[in-house]
Protein backbone atom coordinates (compact mmCIF):
# COMPACT_ATOMS: atom_id res chain seq x y z
CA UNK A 1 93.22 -82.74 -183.77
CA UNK A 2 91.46 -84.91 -186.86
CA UNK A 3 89.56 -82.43 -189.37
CA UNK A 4 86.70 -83.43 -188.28
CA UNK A 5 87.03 -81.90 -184.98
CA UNK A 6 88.74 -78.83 -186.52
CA UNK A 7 85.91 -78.02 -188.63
CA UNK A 8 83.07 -79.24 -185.34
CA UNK A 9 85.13 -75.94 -183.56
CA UNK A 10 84.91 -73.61 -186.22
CA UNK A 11 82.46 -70.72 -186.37
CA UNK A 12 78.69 -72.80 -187.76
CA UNK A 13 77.97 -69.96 -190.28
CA UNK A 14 81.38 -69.65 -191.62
CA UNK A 15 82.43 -73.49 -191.35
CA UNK A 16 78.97 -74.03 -193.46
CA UNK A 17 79.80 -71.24 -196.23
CA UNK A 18 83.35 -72.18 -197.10
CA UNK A 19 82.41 -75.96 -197.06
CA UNK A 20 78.88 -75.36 -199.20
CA UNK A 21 80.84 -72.82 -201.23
CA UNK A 22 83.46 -75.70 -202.11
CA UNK A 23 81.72 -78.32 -202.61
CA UNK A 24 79.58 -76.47 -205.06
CA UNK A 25 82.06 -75.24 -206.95
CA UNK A 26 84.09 -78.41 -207.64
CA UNK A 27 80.69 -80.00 -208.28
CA UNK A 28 80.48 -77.12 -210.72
CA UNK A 29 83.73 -77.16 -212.42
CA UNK A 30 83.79 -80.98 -212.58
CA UNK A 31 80.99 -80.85 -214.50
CA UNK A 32 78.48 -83.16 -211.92
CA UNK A 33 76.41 -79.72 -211.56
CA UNK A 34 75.44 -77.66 -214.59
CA UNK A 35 76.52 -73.83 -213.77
CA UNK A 36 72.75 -73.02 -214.94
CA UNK A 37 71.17 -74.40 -212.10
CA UNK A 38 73.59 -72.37 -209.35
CA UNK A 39 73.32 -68.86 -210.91
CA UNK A 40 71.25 -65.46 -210.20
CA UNK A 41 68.60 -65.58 -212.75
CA UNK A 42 65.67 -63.15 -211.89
CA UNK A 43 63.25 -64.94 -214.25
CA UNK A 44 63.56 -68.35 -212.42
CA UNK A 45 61.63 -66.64 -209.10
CA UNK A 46 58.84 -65.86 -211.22
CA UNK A 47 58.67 -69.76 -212.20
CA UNK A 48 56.22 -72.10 -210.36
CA UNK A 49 58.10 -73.40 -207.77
CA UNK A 50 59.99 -70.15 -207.87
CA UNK A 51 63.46 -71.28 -207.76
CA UNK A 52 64.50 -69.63 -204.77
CA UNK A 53 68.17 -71.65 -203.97
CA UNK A 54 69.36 -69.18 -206.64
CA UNK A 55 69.56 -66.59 -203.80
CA UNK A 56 71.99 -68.74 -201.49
CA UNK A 57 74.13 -70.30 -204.94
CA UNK A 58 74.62 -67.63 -206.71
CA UNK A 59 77.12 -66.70 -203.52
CA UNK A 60 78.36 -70.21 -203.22
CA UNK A 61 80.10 -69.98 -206.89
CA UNK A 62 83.97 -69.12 -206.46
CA UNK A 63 85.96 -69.25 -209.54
CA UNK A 64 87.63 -71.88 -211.24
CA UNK A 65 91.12 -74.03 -211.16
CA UNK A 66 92.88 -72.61 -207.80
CA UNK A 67 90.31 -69.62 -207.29
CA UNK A 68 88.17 -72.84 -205.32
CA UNK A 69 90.89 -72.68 -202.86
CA UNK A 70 91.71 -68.78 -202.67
CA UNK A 71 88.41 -68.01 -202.65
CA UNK A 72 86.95 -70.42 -199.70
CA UNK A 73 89.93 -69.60 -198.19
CA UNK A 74 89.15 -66.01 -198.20
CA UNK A 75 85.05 -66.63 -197.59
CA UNK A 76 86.36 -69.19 -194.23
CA UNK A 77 89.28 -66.46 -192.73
CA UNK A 78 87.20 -63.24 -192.85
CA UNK A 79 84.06 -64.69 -192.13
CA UNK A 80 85.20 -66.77 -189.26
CA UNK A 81 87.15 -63.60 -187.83
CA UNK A 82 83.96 -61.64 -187.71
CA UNK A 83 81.90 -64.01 -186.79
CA UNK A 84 84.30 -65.23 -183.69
CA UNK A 85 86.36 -61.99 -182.78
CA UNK A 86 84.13 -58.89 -183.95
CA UNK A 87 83.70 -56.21 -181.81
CA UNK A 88 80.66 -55.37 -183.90
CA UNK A 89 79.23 -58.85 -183.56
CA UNK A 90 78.77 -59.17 -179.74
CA UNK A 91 74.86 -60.22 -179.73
CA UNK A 92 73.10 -63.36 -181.11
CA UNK A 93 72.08 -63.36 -184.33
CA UNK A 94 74.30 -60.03 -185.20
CA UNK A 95 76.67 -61.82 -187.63
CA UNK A 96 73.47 -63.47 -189.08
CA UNK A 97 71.35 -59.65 -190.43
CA UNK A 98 74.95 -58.49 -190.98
CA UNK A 99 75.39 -61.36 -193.77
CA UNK A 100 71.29 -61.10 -194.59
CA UNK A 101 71.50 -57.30 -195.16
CA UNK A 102 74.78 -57.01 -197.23
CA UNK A 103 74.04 -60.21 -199.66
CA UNK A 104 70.38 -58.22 -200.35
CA UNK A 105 72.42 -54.85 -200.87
CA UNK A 106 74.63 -56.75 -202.79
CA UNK A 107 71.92 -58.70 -205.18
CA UNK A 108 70.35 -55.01 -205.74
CA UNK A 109 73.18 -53.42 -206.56
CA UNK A 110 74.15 -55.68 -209.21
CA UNK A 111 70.79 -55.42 -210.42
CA UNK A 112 70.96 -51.93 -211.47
CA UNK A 113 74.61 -51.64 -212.18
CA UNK A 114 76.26 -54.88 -213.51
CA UNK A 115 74.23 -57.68 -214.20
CA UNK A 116 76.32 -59.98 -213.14
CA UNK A 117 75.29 -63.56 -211.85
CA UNK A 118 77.75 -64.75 -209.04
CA UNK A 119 78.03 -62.64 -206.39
CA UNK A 120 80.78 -64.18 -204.22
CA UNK A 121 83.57 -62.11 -204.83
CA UNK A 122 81.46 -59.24 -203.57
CA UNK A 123 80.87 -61.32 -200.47
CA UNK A 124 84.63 -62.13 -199.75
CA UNK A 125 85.26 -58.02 -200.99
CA UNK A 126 82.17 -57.22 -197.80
CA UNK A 127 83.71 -59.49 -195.52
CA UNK A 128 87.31 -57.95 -196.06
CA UNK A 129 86.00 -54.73 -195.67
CA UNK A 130 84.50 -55.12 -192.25
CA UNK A 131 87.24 -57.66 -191.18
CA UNK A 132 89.91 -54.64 -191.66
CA UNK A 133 88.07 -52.02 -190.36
CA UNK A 134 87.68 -53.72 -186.66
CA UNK A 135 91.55 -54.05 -187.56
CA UNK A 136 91.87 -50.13 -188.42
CA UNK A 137 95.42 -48.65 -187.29
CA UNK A 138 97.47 -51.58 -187.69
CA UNK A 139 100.09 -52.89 -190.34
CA UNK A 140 99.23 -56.06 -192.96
CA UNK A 141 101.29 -58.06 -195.34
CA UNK A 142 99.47 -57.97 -198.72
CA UNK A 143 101.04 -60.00 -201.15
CA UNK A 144 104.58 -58.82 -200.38
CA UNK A 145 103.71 -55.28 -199.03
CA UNK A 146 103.21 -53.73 -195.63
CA UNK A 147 100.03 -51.57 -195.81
CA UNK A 148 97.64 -50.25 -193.49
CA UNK A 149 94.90 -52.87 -192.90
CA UNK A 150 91.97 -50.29 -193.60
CA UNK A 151 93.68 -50.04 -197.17
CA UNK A 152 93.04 -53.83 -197.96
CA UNK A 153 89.76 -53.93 -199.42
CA UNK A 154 90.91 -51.23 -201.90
CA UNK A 155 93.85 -52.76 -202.97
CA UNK A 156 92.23 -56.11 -203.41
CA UNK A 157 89.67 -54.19 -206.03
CA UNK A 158 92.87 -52.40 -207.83
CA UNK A 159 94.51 -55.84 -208.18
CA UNK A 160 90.81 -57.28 -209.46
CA UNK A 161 90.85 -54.08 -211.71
CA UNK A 162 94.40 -54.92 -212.86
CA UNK A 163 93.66 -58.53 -213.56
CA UNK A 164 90.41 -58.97 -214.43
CA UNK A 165 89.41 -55.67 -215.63
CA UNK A 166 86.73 -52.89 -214.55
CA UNK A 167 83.48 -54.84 -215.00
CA UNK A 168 84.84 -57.66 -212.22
CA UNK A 169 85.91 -54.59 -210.31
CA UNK A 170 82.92 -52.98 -210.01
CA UNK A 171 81.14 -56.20 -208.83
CA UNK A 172 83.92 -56.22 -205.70
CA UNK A 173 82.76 -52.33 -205.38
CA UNK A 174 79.25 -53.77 -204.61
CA UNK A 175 80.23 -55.73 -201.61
CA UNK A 176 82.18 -52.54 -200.47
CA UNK A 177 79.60 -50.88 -200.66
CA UNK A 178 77.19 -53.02 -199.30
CA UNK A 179 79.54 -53.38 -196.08
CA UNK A 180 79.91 -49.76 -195.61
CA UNK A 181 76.74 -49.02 -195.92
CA UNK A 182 75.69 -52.03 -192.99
CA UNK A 183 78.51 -49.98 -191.10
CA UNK A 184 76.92 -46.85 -191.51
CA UNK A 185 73.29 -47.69 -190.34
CA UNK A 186 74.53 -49.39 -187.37
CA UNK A 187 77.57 -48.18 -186.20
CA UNK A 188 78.65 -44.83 -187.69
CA UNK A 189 75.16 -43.56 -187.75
CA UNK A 190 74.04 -44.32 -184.33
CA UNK A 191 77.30 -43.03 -182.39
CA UNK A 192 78.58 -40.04 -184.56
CA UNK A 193 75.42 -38.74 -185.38
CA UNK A 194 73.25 -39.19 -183.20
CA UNK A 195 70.55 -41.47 -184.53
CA UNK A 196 69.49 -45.09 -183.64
CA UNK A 197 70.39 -48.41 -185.14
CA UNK A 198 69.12 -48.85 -188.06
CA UNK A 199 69.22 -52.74 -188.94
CA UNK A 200 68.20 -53.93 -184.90
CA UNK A 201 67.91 -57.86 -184.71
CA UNK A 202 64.92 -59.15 -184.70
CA UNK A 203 63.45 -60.63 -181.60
CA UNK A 204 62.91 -64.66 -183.38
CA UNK A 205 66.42 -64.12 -184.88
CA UNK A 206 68.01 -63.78 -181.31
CA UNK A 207 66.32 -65.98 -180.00
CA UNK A 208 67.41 -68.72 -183.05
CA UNK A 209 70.92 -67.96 -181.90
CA UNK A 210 71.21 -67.78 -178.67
CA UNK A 211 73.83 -70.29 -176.79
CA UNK A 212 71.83 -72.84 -174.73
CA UNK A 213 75.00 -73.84 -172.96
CA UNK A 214 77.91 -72.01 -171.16
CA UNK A 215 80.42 -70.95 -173.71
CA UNK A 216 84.34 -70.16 -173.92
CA UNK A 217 85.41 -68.16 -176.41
CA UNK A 218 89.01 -66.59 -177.49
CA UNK A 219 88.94 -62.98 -178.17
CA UNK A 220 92.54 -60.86 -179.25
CA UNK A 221 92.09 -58.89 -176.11
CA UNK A 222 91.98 -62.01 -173.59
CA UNK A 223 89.11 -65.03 -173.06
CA UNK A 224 85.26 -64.41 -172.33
CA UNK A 225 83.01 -66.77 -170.67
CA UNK A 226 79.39 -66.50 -171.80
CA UNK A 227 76.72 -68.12 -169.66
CA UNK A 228 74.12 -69.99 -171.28
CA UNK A 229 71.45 -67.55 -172.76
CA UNK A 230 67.47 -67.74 -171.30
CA UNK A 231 64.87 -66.78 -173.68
CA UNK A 232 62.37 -66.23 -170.89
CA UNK A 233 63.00 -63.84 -167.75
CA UNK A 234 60.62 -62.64 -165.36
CA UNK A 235 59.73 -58.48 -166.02
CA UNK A 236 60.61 -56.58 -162.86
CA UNK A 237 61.30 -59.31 -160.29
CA UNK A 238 64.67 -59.92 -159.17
CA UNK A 239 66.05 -62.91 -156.78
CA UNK A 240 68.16 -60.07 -154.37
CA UNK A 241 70.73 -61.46 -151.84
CA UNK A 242 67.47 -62.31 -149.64
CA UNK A 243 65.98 -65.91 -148.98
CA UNK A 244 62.66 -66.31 -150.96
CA UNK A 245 61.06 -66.95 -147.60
CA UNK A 246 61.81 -63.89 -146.06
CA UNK A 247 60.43 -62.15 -148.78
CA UNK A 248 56.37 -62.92 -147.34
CA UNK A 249 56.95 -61.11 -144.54
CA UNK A 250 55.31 -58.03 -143.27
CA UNK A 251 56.56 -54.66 -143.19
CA UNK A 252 57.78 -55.22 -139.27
CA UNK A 253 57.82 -52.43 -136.60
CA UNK A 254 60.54 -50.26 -134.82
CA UNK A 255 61.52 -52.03 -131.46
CA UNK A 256 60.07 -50.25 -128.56
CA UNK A 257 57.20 -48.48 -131.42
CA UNK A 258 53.24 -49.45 -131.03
């Protein structure tokens, strides 16, 4: 299989990420790009045209020498897991609020508590988070030790924390946060306590994703076979087992009755 095929079978949200997020950053680092132009500045929405390509780049940014690779490698893994194998991402359009609501939660957050101006490793810490939760119970090989998969997340921030110190930690916190939060409103929420979904997709947003054609797709618990999705159906009619002819007829009479 040529790499061009490879990447026209991958996920479209997650293929599109990892490759923007690459190509952006070696644009970046190389120097073709100034960083300037990429990162969250809240000033440049208030220019005329408001700069608004901040909100998408400032996610795109991964860090530099072999953090371009780690880092879309991360952003491509988790986010084509979720978007191909989630149990939480059944629906069209799911995967797309999931990524809308935490990168919002995420931009907020900062706001108030960091500052910061890149938000991608709080997008890679989000996706972890909800990767290993669908994954909750099992064993995973981080770095070179066996922990529970649930326990990932965490032990990516203490390695961050470690590393890079508290103020990079605290922007991985964020996209915990963020994630948990997503998880809360729609899952937790609406099954332990009782409630409703919170984040529901919107009508235009399903409707933007759903398959036109028949489908094949390779879950860990076997292989499901979508049929192509119809925007419009008919309210309260239904074909039956019955020809459409026979449906004109009259209400008949008892043999032998008047």
């Amino acid at each position: 299989m040529s790499a061009v095929e490879y990447f026209k079978q991958a996920p479209p949200i997650s293929r599109t990420i990892a490759a923007a997020a690459f190509t952006l950053s070696a644009l970046v680092y190389t120097g073709f790009i100034s960083a300037y132009w990429v990162l969250f500045w809240p000033s440049a929405f208030l220019k005329l045209p408001p700069q608004l390509w901040r909100l998408f780049t400032s996610f795109l940014l991964t860090g530099p020498q072999l953090s371009i690779i780690f880092d879309t490698f991360f952003l491509y893994t988790y986010g084509s897991k979720l978007e191909r194998a989630s149990p939480k991402f059944t629906q069209p359009g799911e995967y797309f609020m999931y990524l809308v609501f935490v990168c919002a939660t995420i931009i907020g957050l900062n706001m108030a508590l960091t500052g910061t101006t890149v938000f991608t490793s709080a997008l890679i810490l989000a996706m972890t988070y909800t990767s290993c939760q669908d994954d909750r119970g099992s064993m995973t090989t981080f770095y070179i030790v066996t922990i529970p998969s649930q326990w990932v997340p965490y032990a990516m921030i203490l390695i961050t924390f470690l590393l890079n110190g508290p103020y990079a930690a605290l922007i991985q916190v964020t996209g915990l946060i963020a994630a948990h939060l997503h998880d809360f409103l729609t899952r937790l929420w609406p099954t332990f306590g009782g409630g409703r979904n919170w984040l529901p997709v919107p009508a235009f947003v399903r409707r933007m994703w759903e398959s036109k054609t028949d489908t094949v797709t390779h879950k860990p618990y076997g292989t499901a076979f979508a049929r192509a999705q119809s925007g419009s159906s008919t309210s309260g009619s239904s074909s039956g087992p019955l020809p459409e002819s026979w449906k004109s007829r009259g209400s008949g009479h008892r043999l032998g009755g008047s």
